[in-house]
C-alpha atoms as a PDB file:
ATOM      1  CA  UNK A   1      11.453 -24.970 -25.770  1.00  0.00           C
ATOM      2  CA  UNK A   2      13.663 -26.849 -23.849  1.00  0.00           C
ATOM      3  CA  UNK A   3      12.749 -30.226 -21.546  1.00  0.00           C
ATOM      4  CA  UNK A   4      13.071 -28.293 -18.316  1.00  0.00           C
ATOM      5  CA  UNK A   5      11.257 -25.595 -19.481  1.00  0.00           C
ATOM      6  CA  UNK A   6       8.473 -27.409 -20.895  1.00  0.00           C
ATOM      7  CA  UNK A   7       8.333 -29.472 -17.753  1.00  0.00           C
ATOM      8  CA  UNK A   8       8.296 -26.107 -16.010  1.00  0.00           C
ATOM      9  CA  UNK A   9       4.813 -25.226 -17.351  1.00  0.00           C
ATOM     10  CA  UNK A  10       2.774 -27.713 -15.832  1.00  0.00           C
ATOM     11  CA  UNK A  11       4.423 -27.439 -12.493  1.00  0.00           C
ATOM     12  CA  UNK A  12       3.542 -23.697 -12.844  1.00  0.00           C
ATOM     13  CA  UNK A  13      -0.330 -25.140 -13.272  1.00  0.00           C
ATOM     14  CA  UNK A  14       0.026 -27.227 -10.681  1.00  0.00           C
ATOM     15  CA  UNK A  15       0.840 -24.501  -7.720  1.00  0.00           C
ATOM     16  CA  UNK A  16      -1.199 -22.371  -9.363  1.00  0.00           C
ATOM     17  CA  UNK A  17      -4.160 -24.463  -8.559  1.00  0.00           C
ATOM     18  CA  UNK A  18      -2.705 -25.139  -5.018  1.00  0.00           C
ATOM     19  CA  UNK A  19      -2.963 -21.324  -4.476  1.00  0.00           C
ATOM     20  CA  UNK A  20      -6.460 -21.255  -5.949  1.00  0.00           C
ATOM     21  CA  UNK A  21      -7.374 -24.482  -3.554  1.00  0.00           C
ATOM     22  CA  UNK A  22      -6.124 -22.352  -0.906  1.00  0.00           C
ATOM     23  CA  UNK A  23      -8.826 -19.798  -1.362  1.00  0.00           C
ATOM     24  CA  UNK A  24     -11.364 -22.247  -0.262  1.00  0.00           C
ATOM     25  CA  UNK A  25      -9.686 -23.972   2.177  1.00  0.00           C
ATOM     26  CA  UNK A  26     -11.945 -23.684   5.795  1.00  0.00           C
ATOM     27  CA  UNK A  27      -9.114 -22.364   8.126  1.00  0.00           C
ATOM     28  CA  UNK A  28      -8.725 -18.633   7.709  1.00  0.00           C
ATOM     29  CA  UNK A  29      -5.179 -18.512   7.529  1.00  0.00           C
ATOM     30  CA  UNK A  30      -4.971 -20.686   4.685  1.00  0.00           C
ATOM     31  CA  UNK A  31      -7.306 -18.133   2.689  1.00  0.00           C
ATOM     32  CA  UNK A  32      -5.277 -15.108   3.714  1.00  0.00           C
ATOM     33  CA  UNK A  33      -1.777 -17.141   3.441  1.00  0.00           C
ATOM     34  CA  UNK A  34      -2.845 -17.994  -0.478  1.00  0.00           C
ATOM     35  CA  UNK A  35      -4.558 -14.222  -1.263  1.00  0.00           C
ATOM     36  CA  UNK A  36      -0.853 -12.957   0.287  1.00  0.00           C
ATOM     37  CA  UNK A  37       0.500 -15.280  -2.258  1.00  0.00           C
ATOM     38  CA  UNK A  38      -1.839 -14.312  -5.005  1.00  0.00           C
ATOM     39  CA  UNK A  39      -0.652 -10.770  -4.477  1.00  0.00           C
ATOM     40  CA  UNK A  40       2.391 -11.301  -4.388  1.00  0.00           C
ATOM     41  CA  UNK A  41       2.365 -12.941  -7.625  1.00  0.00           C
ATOM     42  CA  UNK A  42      -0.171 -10.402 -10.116  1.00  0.00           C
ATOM     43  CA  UNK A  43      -1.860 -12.985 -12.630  1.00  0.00           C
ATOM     44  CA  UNK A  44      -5.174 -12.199 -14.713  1.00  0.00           C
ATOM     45  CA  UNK A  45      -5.997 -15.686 -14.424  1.00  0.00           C
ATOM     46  CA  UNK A  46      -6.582 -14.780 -10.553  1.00  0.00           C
ATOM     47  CA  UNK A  47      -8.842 -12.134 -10.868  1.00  0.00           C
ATOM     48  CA  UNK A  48     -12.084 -14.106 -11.531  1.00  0.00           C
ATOM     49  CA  UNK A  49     -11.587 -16.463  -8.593  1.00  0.00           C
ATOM     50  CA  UNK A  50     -11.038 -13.323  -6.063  1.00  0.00           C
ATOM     51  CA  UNK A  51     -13.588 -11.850  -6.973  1.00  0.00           C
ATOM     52  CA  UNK A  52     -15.946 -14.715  -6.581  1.00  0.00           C
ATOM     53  CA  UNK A  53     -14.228 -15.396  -3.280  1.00  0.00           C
ATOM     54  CA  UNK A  54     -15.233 -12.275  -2.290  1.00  0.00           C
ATOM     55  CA  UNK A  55     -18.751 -12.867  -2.570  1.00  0.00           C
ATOM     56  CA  UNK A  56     -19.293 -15.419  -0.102  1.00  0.00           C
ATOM     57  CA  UNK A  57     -16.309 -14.983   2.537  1.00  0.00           C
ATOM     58  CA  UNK A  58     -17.215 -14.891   6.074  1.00  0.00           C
ATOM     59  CA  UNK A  59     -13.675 -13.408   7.649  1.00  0.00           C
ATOM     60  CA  UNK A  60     -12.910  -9.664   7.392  1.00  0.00           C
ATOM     61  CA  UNK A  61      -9.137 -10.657   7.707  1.00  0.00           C
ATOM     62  CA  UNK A  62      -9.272 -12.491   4.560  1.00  0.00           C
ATOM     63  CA  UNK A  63     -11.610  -9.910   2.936  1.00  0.00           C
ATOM     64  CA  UNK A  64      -9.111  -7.334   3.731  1.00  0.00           C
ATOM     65  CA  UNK A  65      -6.048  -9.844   1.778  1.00  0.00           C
ATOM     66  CA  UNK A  66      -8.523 -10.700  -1.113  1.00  0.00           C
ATOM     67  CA  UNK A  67      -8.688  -6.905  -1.739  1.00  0.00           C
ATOM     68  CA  UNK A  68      -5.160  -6.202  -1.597  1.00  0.00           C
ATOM     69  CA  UNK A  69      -4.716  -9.086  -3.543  1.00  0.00           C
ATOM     70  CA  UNK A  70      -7.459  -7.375  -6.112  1.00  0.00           C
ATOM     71  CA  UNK A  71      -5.382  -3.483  -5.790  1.00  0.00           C
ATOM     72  CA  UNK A  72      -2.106  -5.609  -7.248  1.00  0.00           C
ATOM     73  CA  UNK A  73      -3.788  -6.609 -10.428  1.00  0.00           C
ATOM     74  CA  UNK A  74      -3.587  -4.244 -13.493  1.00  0.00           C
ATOM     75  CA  UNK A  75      -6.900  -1.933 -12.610  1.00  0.00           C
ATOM     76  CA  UNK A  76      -7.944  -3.033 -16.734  1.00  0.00           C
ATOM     77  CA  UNK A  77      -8.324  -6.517 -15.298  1.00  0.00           C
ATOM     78  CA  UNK A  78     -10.253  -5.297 -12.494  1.00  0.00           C
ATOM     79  CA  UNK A  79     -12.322  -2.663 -12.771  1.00  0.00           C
ATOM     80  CA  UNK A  80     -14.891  -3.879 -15.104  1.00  0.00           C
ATOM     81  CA  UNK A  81     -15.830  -6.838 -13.284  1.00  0.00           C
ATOM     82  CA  UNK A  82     -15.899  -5.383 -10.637  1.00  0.00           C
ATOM     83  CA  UNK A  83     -18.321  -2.539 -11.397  1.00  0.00           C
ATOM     84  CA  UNK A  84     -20.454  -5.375 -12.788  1.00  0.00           C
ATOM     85  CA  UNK A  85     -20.169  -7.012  -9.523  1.00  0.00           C
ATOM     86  CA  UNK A  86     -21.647  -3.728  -7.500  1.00  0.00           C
ATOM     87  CA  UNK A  87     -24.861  -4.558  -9.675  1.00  0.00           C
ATOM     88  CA  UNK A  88     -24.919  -8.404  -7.883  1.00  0.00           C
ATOM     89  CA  UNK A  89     -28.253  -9.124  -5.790  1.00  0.00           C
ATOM     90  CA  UNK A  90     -25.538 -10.190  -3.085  1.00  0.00           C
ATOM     91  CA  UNK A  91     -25.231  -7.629  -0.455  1.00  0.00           C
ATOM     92  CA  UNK A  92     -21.800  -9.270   0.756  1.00  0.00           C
ATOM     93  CA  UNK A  93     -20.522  -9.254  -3.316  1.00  0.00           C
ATOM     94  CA  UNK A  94     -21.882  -5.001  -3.471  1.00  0.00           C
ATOM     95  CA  UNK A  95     -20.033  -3.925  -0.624  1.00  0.00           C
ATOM     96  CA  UNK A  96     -16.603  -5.475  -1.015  1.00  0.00           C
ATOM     97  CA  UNK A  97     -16.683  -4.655  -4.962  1.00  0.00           C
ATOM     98  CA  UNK A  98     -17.309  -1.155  -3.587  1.00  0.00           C
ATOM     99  CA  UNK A  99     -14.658  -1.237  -0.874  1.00  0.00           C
ATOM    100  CA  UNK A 100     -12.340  -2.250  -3.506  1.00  0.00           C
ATOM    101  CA  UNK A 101     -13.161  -0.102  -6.138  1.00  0.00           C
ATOM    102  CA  UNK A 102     -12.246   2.545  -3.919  1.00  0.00           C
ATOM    103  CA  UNK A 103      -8.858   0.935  -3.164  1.00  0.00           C
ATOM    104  CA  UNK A 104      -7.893   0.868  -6.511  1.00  0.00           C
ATOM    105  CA  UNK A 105      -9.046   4.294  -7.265  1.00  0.00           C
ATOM    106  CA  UNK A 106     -10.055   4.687 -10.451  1.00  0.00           C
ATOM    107  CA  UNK A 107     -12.477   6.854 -11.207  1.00  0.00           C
ATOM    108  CA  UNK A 108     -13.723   4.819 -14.540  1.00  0.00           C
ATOM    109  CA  UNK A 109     -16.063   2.933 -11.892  1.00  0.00           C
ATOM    110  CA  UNK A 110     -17.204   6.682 -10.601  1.00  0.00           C
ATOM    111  CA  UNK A 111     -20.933   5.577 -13.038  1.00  0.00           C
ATOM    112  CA  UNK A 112     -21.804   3.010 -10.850  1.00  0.00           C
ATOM    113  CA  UNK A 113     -21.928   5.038  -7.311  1.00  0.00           C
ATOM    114  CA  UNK A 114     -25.579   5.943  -8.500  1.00  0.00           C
ATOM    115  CA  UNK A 115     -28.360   7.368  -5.981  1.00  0.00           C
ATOM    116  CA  UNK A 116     -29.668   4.230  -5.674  1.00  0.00           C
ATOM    117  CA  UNK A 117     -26.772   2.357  -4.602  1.00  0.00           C
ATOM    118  CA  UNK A 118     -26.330   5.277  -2.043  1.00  0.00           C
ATOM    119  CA  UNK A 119     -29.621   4.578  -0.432  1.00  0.00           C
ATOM    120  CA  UNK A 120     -29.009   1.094  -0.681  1.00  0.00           C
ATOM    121  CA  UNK A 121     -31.551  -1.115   1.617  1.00  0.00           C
ATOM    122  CA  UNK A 122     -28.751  -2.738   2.999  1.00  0.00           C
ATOM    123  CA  UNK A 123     -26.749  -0.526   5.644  1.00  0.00           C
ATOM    124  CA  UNK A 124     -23.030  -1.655   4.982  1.00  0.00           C
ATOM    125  CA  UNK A 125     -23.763  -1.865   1.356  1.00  0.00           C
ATOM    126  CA  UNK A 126     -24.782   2.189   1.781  1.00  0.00           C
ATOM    127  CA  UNK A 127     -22.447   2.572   4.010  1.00  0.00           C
ATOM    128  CA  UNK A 128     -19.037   1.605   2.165  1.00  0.00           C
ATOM    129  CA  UNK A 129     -21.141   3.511  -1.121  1.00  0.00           C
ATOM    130  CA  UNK A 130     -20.597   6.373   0.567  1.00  0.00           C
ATOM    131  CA  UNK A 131     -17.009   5.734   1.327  1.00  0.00           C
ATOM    132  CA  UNK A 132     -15.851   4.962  -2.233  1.00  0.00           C
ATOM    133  CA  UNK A 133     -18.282   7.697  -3.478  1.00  0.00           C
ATOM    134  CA  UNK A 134     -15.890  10.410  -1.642  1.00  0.00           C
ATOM    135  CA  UNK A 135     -12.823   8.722  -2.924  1.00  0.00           C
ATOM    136  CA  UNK A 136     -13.943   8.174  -6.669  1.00  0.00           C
ATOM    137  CA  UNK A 137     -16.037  11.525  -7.323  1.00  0.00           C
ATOM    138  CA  UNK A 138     -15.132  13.417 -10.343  1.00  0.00           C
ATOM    139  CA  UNK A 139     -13.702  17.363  -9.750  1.00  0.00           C
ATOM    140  CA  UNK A 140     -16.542  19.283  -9.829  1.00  0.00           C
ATOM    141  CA  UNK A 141     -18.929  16.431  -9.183  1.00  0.00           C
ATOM    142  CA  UNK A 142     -18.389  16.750  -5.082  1.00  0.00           C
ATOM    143  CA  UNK A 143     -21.635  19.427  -4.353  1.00  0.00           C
ATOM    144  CA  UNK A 144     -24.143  16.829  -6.481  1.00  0.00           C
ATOM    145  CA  UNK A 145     -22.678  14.216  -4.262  1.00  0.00           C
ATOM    146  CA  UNK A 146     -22.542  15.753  -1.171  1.00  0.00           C
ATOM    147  CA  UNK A 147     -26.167  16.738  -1.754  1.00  0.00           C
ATOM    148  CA  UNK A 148     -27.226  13.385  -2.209  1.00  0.00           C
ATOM    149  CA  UNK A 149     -25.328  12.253   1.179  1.00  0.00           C
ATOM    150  CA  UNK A 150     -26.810  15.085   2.448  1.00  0.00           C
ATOM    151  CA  UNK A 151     -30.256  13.207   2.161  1.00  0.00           C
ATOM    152  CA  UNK A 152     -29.019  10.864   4.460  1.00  0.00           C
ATOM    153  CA  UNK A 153     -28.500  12.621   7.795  1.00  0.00           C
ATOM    154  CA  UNK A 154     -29.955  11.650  10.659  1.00  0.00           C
ATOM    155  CA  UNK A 155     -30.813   8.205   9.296  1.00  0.00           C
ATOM    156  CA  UNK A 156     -29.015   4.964  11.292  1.00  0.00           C
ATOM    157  CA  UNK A 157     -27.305   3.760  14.308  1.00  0.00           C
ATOM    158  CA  UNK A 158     -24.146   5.211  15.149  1.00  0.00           C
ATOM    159  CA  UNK A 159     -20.837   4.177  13.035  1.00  0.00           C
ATOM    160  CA  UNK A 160     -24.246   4.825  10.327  1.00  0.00           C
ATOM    161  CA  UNK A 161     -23.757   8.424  11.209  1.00  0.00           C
ATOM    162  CA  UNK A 162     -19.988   8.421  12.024  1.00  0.00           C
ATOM    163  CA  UNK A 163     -19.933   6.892   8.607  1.00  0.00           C
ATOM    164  CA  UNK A 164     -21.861   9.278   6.669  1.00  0.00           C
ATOM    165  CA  UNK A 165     -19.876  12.582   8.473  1.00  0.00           C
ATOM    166  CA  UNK A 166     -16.516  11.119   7.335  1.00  0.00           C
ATOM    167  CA  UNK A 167     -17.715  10.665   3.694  1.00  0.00           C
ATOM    168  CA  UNK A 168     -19.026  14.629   3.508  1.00  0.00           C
ATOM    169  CA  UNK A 169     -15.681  15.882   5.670  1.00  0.00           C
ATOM    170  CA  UNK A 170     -13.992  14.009   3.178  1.00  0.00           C
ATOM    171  CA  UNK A 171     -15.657  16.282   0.256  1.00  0.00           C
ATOM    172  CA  UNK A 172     -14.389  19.868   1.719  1.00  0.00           C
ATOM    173  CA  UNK A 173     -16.564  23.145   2.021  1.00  0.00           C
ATOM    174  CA  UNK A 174     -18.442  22.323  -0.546  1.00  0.00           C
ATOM    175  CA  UNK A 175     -20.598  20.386   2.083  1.00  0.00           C
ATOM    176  CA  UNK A 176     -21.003  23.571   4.572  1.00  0.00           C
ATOM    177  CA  UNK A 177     -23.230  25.004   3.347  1.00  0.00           C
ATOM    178  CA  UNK A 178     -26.165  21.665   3.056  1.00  0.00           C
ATOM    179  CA  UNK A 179     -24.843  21.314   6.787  1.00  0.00           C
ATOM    180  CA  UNK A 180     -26.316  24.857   7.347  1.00  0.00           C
ATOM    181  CA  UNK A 181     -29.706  23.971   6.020  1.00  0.00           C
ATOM    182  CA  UNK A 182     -30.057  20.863   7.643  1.00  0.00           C
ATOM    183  CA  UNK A 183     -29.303  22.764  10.836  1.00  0.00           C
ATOM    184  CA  UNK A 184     -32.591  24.254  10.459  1.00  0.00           C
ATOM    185  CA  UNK A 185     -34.638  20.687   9.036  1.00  0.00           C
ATOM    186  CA  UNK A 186     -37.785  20.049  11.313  1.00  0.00           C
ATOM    187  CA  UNK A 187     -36.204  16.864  12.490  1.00  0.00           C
ATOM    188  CA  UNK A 188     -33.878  17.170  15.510  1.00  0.00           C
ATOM    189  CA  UNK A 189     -32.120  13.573  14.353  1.00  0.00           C
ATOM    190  CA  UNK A 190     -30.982  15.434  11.605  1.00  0.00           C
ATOM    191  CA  UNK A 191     -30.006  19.121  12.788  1.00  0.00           C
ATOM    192  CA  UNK A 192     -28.172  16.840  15.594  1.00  0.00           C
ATOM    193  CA  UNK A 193     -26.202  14.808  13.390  1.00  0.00           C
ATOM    194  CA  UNK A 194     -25.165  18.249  10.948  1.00  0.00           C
ATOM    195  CA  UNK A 195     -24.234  19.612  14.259  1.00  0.00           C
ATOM    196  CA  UNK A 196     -22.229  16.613  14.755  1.00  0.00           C
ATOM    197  CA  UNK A 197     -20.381  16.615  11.639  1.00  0.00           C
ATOM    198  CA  UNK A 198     -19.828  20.355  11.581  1.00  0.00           C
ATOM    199  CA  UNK A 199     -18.065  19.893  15.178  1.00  0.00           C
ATOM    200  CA  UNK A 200     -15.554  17.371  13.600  1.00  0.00           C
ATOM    201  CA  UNK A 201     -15.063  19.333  10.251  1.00  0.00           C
ATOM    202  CA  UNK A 202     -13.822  21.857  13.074  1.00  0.00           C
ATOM    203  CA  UNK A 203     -12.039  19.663  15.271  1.00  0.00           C
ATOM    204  CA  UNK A 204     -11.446  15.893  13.919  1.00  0.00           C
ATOM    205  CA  UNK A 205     -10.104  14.951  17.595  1.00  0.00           C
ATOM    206  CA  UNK A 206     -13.100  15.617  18.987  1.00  0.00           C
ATOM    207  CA  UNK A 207     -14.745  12.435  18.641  1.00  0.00           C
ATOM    208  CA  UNK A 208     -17.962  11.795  17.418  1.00  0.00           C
ATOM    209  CA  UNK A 209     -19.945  10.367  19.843  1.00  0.00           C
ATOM    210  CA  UNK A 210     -19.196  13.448  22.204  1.00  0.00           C
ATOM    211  CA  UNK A 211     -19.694  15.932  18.964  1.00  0.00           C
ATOM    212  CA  UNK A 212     -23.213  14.219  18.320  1.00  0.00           C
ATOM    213  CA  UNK A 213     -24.459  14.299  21.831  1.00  0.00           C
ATOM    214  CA  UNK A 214     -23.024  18.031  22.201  1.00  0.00           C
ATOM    215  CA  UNK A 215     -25.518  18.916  19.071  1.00  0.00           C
ATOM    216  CA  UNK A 216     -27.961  16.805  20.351  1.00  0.00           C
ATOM    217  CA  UNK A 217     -27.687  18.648  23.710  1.00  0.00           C
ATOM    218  CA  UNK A 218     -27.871  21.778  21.749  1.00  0.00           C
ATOM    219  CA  UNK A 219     -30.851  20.409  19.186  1.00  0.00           C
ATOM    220  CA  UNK A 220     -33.022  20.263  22.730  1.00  0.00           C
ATOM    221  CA  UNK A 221     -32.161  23.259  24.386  1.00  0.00           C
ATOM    222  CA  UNK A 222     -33.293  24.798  20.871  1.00  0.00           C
ATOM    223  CA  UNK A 223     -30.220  26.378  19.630  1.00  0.00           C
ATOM    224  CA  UNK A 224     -28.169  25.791  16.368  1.00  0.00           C
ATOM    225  CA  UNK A 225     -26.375  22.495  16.936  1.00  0.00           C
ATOM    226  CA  UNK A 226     -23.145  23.286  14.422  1.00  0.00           C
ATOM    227  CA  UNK A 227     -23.424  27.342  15.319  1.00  0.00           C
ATOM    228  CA  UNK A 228     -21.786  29.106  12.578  1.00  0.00           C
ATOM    229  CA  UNK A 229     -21.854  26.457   9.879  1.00  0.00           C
ATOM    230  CA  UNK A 230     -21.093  28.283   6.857  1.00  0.00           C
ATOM    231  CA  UNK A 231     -17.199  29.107   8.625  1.00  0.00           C
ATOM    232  CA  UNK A 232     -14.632  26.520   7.841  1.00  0.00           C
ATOM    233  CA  UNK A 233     -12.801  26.729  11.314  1.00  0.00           C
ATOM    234  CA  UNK A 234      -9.693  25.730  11.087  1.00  0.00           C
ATOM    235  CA  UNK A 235     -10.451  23.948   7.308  1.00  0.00           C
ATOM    236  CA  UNK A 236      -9.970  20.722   8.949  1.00  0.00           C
ATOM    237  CA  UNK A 237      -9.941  17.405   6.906  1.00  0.00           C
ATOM    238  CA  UNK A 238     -10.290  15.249   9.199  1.00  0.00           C
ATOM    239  CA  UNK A 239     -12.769  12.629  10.055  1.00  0.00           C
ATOM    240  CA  UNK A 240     -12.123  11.846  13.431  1.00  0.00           C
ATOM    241  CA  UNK A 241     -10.438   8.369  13.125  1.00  0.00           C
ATOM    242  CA  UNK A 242      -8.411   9.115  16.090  1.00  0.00           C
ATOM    243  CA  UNK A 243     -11.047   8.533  18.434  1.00  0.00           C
ATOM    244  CA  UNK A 244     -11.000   4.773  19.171  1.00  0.00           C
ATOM    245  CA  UNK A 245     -14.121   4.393  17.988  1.00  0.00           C
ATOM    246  CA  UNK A 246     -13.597   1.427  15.486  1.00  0.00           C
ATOM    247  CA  UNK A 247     -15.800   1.555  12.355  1.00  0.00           C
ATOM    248  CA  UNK A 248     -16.695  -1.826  10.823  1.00  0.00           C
ATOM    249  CA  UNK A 249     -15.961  -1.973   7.317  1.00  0.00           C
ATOM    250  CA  UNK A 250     -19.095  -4.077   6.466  1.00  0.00           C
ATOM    251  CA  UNK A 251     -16.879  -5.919   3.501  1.00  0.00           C
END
């Protein structure tokens, strides 16, 4: 090894620990400035430190650049610890594990989405369970899943609901027909909220809040708040995104 090259190595350390500094530094942009430059530069010794970041920071800004900085990294450095991670008795450390599980995609992690975790106590913890359930579910695993989500309807605030919708519309038919039978459930919460998410399998511009008050409309005059649930429509996709009604990520 040459001088400059051996010289090189500890100045390599050195911004290397700058970076890591940067992580913890209290102005926001510093923290999203050194994840960007984490990122940009893939090292295992990085992965640790993320990930721990992740479990206590405040800014969704920075939470959104600590998991890009995460989906960068070979998913063998990440995946493991972060599946251990989803199992933390931090609610902050569950959800963004889960939110970047499912932006890396692999479906090794798919044994930790367990019922449990999707009936999580903590709303954004269930919440972003259900997202990267629909994203890391096995083929042929989507009607147990959607059954479980299924359990869920009517239960929760608002972006709850919107939430829960876009994770079954993101699972196909398969969901129909457990939309039909809830149509019929003794609690009008729940018919409403099928209703709901059958009107945006049909239409995804429709916007939920109008497709949940139209079933909920419908729930009270009596009638069948999705009508003919077991027909795809138009086989939309769709989750109704488009609507302007911003979801918080709960990372």
């Amino acid at each position: 090894m040459t001088m400059s090259a051996s010289a090189s190595v500890p100045e390599e350390d050195a911004k290397k620990a700058s970076v890591l500094r940067g992580l913890e530094h209290p102005d926001a942009s510093v923290r999203v400035r050194a994840a960007l430059a984490i990122g940009s530069r893939p090292d295992a010794g990085y992965v640790a430190p993320l990930i721990e970041r992740c479990r206590v920071e405040p800014d969704f800004s920075v939470r959104e650049t600590l998991t890009w900085a995460l989906t960068r990294h070979a998913a063998d450095a990440t995946v493991p610890p972060l599946v251990a991670e989803v199992r933390s008795d931090r609610p902050r450390a569950r959800s963004q594990a889960l939110h970047t599980l499912s932006k890396i995609g692999d479906r090794r992690a798919w044994p930790v989405i367990t019922p449990a975790l999707l009936a999580d106590s903590d709303v954004e913890v269930a919440r972003t369970a259900w997202r990267a359930a629909a994203v890391l579910v096995p083929e042929g695993e989507e009607r147990a899943l959607a059954v479980e989500l299924a359990k869920r309807l009517g239960w929760g605030a608002h972006d709850t609901q919107l939430s829960l919708s876009r994770a079954l519309i993101a699972l196909g038919e398969v969901m129909l027909p457990l939309l039909a039978a809830a149509e019929t459930d003794p609690d009008p919460d729940v018919r409403a909220h099928a209703g709901a998410t059958v009107r945006l399998w049909r239409d995804p511009d429709a916007g939920f809040a109008s497709a949940i008050e139209e079933a909920k409309r419908v729930v009270a005059l009596g009638g069948q708040a999705g009508g003919d649930s077991g027909a795809s429509g138009s086989g939309a996709s769709g989750s109704g995104e488009g609507e302007g009604e911003g979801e918080a990520e709960g990372r």
